[in-house]
C-alpha atoms as a PDB file:
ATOM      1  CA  UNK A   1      29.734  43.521  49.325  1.00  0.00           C
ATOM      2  CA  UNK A   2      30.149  46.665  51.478  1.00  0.00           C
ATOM      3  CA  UNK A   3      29.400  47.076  54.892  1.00  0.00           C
ATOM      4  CA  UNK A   4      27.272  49.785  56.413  1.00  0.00           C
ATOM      5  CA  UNK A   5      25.793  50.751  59.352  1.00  0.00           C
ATOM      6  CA  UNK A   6      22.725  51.957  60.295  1.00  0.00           C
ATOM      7  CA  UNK A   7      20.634  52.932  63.274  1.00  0.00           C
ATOM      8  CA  UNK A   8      17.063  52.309  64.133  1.00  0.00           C
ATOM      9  CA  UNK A   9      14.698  53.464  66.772  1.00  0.00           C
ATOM     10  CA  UNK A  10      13.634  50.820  69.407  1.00  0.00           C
ATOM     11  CA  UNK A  11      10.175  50.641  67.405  1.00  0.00           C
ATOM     12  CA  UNK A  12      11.888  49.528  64.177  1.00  0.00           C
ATOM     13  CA  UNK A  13      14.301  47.140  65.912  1.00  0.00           C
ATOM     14  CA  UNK A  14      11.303  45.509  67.178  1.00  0.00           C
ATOM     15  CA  UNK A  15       9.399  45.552  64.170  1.00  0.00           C
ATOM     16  CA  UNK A  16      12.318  44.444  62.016  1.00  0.00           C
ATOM     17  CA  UNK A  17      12.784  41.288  64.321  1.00  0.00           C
ATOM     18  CA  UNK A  18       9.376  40.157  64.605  1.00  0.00           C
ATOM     19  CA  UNK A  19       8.743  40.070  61.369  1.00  0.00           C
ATOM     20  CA  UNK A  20      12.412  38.226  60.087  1.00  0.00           C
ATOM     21  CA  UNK A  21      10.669  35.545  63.029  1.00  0.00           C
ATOM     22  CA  UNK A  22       7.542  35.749  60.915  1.00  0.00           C
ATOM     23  CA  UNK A  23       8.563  35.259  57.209  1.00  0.00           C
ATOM     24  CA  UNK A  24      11.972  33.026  58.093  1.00  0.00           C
ATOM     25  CA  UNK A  25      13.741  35.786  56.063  1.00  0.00           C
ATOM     26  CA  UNK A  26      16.999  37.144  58.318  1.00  0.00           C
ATOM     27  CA  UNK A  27      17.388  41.171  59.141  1.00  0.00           C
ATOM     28  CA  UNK A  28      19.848  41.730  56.992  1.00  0.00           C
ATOM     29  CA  UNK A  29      17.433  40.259  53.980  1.00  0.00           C
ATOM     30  CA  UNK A  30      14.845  42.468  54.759  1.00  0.00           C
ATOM     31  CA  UNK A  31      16.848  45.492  55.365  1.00  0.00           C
ATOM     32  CA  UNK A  32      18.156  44.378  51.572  1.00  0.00           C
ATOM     33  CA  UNK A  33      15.138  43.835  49.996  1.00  0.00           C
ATOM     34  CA  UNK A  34      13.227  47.130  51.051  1.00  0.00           C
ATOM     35  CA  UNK A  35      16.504  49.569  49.752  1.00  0.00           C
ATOM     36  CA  UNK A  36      15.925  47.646  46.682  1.00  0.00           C
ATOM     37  CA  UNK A  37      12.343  48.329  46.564  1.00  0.00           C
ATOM     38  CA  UNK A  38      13.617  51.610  47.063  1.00  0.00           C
ATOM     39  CA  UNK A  39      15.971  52.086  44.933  1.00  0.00           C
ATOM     40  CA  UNK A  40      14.434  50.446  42.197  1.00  0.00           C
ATOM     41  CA  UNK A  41      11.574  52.404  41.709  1.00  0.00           C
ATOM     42  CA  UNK A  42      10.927  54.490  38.392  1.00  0.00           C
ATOM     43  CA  UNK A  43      11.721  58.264  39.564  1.00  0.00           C
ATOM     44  CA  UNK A  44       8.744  60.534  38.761  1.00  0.00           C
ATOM     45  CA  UNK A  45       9.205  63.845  37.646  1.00  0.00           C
ATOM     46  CA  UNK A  46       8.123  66.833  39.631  1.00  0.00           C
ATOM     47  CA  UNK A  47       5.113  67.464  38.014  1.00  0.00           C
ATOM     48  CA  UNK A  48       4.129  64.251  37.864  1.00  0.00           C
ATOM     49  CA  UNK A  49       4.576  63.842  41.666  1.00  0.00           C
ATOM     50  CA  UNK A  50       2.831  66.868  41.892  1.00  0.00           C
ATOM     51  CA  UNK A  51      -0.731  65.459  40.141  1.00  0.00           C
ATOM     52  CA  UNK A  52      -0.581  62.043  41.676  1.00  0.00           C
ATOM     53  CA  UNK A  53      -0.603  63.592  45.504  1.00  0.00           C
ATOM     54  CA  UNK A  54      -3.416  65.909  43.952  1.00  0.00           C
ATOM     55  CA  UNK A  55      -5.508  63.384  42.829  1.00  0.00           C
ATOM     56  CA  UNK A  56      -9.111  63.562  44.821  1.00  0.00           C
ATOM     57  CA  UNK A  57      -8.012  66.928  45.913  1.00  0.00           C
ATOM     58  CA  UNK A  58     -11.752  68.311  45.526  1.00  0.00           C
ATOM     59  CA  UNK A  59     -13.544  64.637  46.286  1.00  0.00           C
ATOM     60  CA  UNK A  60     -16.448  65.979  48.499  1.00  0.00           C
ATOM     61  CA  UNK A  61     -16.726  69.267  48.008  1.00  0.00           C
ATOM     62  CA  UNK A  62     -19.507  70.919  48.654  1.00  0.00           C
ATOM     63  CA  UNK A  63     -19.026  74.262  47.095  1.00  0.00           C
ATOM     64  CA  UNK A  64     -18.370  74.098  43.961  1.00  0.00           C
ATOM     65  CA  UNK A  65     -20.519  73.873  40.473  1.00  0.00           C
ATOM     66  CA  UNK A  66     -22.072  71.007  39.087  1.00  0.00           C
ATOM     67  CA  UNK A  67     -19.264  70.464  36.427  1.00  0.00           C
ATOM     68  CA  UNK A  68     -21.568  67.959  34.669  1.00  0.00           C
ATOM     69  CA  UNK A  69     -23.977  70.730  33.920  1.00  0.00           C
ATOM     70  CA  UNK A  70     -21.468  73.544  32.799  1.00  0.00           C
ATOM     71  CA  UNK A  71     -19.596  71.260  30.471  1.00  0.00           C
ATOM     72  CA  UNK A  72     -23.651  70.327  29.086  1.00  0.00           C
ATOM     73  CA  UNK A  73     -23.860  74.076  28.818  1.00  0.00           C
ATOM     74  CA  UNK A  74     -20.987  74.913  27.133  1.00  0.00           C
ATOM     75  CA  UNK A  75     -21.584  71.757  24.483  1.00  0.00           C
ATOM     76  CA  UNK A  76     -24.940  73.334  23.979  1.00  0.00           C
ATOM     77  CA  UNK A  77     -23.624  76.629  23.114  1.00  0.00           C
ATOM     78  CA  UNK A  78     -21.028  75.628  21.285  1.00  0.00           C
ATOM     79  CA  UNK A  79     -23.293  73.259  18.376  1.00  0.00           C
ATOM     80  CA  UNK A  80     -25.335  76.234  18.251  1.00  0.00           C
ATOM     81  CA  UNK A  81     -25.253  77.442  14.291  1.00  0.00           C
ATOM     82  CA  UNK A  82     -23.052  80.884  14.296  1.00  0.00           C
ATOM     83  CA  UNK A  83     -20.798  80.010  16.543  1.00  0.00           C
ATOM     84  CA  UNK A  84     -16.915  79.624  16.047  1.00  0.00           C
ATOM     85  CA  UNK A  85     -16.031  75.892  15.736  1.00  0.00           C
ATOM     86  CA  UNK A  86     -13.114  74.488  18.120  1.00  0.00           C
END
């Protein structure tokens, strides 16, 4: 195993200590486990990362269309006989 060595801010050090007194679980084990969680997880691809922070982007919004209704619209208009099939 290598050794390395890191620094935290009061805060953490505080943080980190109360809660190896909490679970039982020394420092070092927690400092361990949570660069594996790190580490471990699946990498996302730009885009990707890109639509999951945009997710609920427009929740609330007062300004735009009723969606529901131009989508009913444009369903309408589209089963109407004459016009170009999708």
């Amino acid at each position: 195993m290598n050794s390395t060595q890191i620094y935290l801010s009061p805060a953490q050090q505080k943080a980190l200590k109360a809660l190896a007194a909490t679970t039982g679980r020394t420092q070092i084990e927690l400092i361990r486990d949570a660069i594996d969680r790190l580490v471990g997880q699946p990498k996302t691809s730009g885009r990707a990362s890109v639509i999951e922070r945009s997710a609920g982007l427009w929740k609330g919004r007062k300004d735009l269309p009723d969606f529901a209704a131009l989508r009913r619209e444009a369903d309408r208009v589209s089963t109407r006989p004459g016009s170009a099939a999708r």
